[in-house]
N, C-alpha and C. Protein backbone atom coordinates (compact mmCIF):
# COMPACT_ATOMS: atom_id res chain seq x y z
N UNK A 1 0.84 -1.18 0.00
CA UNK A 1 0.00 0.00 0.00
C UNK A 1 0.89 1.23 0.00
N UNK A 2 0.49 1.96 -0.94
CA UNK A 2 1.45 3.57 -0.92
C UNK A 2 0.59 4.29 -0.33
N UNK A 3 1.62 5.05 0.50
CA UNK A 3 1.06 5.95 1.86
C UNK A 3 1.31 6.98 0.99
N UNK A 4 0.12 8.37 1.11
CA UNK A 4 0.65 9.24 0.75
C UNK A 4 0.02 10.48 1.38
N UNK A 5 0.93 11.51 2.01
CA UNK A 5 2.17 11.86 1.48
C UNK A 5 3.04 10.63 2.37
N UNK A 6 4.32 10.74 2.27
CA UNK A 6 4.92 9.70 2.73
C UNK A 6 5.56 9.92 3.95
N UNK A 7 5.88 8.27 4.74
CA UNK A 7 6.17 8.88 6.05
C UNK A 7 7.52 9.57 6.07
N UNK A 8 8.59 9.65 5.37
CA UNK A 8 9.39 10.17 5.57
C UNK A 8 9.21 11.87 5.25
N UNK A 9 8.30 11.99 5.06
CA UNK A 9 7.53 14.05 4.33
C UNK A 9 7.34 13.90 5.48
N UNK A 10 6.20 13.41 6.80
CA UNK A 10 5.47 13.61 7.87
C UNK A 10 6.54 13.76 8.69
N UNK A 11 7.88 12.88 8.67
CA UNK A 11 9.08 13.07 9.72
C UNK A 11 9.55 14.38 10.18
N UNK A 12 9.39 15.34 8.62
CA UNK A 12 10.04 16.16 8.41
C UNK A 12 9.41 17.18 9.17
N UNK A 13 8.17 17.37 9.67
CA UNK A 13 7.25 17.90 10.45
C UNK A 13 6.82 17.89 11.83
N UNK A 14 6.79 16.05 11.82
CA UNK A 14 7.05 15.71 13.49
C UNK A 14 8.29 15.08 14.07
N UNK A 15 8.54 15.18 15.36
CA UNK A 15 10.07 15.02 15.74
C UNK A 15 10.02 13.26 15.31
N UNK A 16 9.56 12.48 15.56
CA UNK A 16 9.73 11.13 15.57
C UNK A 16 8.45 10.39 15.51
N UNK A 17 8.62 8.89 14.92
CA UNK A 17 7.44 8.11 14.56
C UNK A 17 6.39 7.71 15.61
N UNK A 18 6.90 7.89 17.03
CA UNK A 18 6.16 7.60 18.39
C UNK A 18 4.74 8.71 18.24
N UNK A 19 5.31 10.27 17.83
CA UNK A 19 4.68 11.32 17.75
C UNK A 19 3.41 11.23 16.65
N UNK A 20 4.41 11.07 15.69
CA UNK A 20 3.30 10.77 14.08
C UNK A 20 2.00 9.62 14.33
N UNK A 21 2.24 8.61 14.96
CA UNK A 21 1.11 7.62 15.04
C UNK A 21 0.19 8.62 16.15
N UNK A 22 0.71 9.08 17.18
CA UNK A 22 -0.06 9.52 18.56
C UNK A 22 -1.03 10.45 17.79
N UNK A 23 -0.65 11.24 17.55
CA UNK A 23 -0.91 12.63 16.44
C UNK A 23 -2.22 12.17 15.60
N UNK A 24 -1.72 11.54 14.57
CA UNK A 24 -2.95 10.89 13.66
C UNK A 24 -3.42 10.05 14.38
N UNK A 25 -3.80 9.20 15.13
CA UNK A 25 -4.73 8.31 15.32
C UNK A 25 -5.53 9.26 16.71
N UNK A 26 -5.36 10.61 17.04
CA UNK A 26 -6.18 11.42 18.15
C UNK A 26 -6.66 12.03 17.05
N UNK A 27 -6.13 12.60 16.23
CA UNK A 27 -7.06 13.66 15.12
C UNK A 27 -7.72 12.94 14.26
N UNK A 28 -7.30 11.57 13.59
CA UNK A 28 -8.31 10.62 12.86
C UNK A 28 -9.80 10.39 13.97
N UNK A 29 -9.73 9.92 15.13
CA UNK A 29 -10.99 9.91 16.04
C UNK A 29 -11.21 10.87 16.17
N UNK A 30 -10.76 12.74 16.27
CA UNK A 30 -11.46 13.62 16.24
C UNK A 30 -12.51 13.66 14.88
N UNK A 31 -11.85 13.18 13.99
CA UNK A 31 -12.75 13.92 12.49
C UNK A 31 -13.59 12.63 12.52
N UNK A 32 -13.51 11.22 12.52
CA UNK A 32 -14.54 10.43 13.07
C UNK A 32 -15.67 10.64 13.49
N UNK A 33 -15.23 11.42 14.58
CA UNK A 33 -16.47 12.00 15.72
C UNK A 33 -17.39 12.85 15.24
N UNK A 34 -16.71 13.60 13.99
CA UNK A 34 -17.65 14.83 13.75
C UNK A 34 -16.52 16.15 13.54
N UNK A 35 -15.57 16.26 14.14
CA UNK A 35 -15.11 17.21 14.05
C UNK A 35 -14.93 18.04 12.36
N UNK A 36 -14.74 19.22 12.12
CA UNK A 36 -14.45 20.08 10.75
C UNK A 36 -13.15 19.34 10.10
N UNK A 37 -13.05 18.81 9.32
CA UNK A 37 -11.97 18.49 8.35
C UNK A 37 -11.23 19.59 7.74
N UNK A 38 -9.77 19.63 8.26
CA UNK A 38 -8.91 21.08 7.47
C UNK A 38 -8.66 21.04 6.42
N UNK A 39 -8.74 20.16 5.81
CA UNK A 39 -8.11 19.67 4.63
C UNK A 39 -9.05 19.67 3.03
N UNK A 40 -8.54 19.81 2.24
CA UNK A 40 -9.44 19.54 1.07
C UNK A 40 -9.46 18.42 0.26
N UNK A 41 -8.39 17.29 0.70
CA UNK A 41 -8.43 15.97 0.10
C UNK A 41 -9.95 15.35 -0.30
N UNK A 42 -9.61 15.41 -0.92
CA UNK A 42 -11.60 14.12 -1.17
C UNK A 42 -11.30 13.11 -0.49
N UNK A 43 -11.52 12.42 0.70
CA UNK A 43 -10.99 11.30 1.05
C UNK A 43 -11.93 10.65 2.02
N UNK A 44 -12.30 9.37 2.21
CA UNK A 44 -13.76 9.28 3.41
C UNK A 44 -12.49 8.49 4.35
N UNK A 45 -11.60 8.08 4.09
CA UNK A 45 -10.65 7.49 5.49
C UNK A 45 -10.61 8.76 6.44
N UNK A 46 -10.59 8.67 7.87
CA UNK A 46 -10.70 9.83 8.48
C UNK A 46 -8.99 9.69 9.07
N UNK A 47 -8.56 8.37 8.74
CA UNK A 47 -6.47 8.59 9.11
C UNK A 47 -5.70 9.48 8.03
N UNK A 48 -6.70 8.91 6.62
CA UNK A 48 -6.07 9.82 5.87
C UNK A 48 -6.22 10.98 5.70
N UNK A 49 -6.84 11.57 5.90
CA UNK A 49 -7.35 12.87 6.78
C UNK A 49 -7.00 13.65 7.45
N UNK A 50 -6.77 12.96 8.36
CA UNK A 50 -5.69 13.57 9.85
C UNK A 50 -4.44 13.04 9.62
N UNK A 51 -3.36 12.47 8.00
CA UNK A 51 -2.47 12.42 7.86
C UNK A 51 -1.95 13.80 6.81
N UNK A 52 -2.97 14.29 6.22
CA UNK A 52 -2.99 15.06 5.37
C UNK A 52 -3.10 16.25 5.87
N UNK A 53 -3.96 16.47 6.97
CA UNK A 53 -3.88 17.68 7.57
C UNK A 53 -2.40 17.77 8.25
N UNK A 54 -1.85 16.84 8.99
CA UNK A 54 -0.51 17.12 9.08
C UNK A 54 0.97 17.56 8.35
N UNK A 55 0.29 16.60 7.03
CA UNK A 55 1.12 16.68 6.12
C UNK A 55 1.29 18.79 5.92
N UNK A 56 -0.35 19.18 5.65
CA UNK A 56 -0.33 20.40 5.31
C UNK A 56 0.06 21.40 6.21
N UNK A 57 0.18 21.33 7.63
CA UNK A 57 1.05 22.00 8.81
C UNK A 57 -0.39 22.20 9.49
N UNK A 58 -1.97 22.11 9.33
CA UNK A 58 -2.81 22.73 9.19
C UNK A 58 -2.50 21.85 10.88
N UNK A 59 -2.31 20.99 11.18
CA UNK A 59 -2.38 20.04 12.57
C UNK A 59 -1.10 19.96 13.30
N UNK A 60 -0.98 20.86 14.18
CA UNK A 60 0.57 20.75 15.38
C UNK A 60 0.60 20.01 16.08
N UNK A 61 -0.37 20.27 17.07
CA UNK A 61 -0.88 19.29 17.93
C UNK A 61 -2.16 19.06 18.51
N UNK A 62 -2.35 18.34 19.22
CA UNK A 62 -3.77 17.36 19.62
C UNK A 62 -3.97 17.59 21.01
N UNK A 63 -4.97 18.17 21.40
CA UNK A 63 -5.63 18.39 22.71
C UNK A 63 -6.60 17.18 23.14
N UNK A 64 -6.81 16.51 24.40
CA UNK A 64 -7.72 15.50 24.56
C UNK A 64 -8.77 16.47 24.15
């Protein structure tokens, strides 16, 4: 499966891979839930979603 953008683009954004999973899988269950999608991807995965919003800087970090 090709990830995209790729994880080594997302590295470049977050300090390390511990961060990148924590990150997307709190903002993938935010947009799940309902939350506003930042992003303009056409996409119904809500990881890819909250990988893309990272990708775009649009996501720093994740509040419970």
């Amino acid at each position: 499966m090709m990830v995209k953008p790729a994880v080594t683009e997302l590295l470049k954004i977050v300090p390390d891979r511990y961060s990148l999973v924590i990150m997307t899988s709190k903002r993938a269950r935010q947009i799940a839930s309902g939350a506003t999608v930042l992003t303009g991807v056409d996409e119904k995965s809500a990881v890819t979603l909250a990988v893309n919003e990272i990708s775009e800087g649009k996501v720093t970090e994740i509040e419970e």
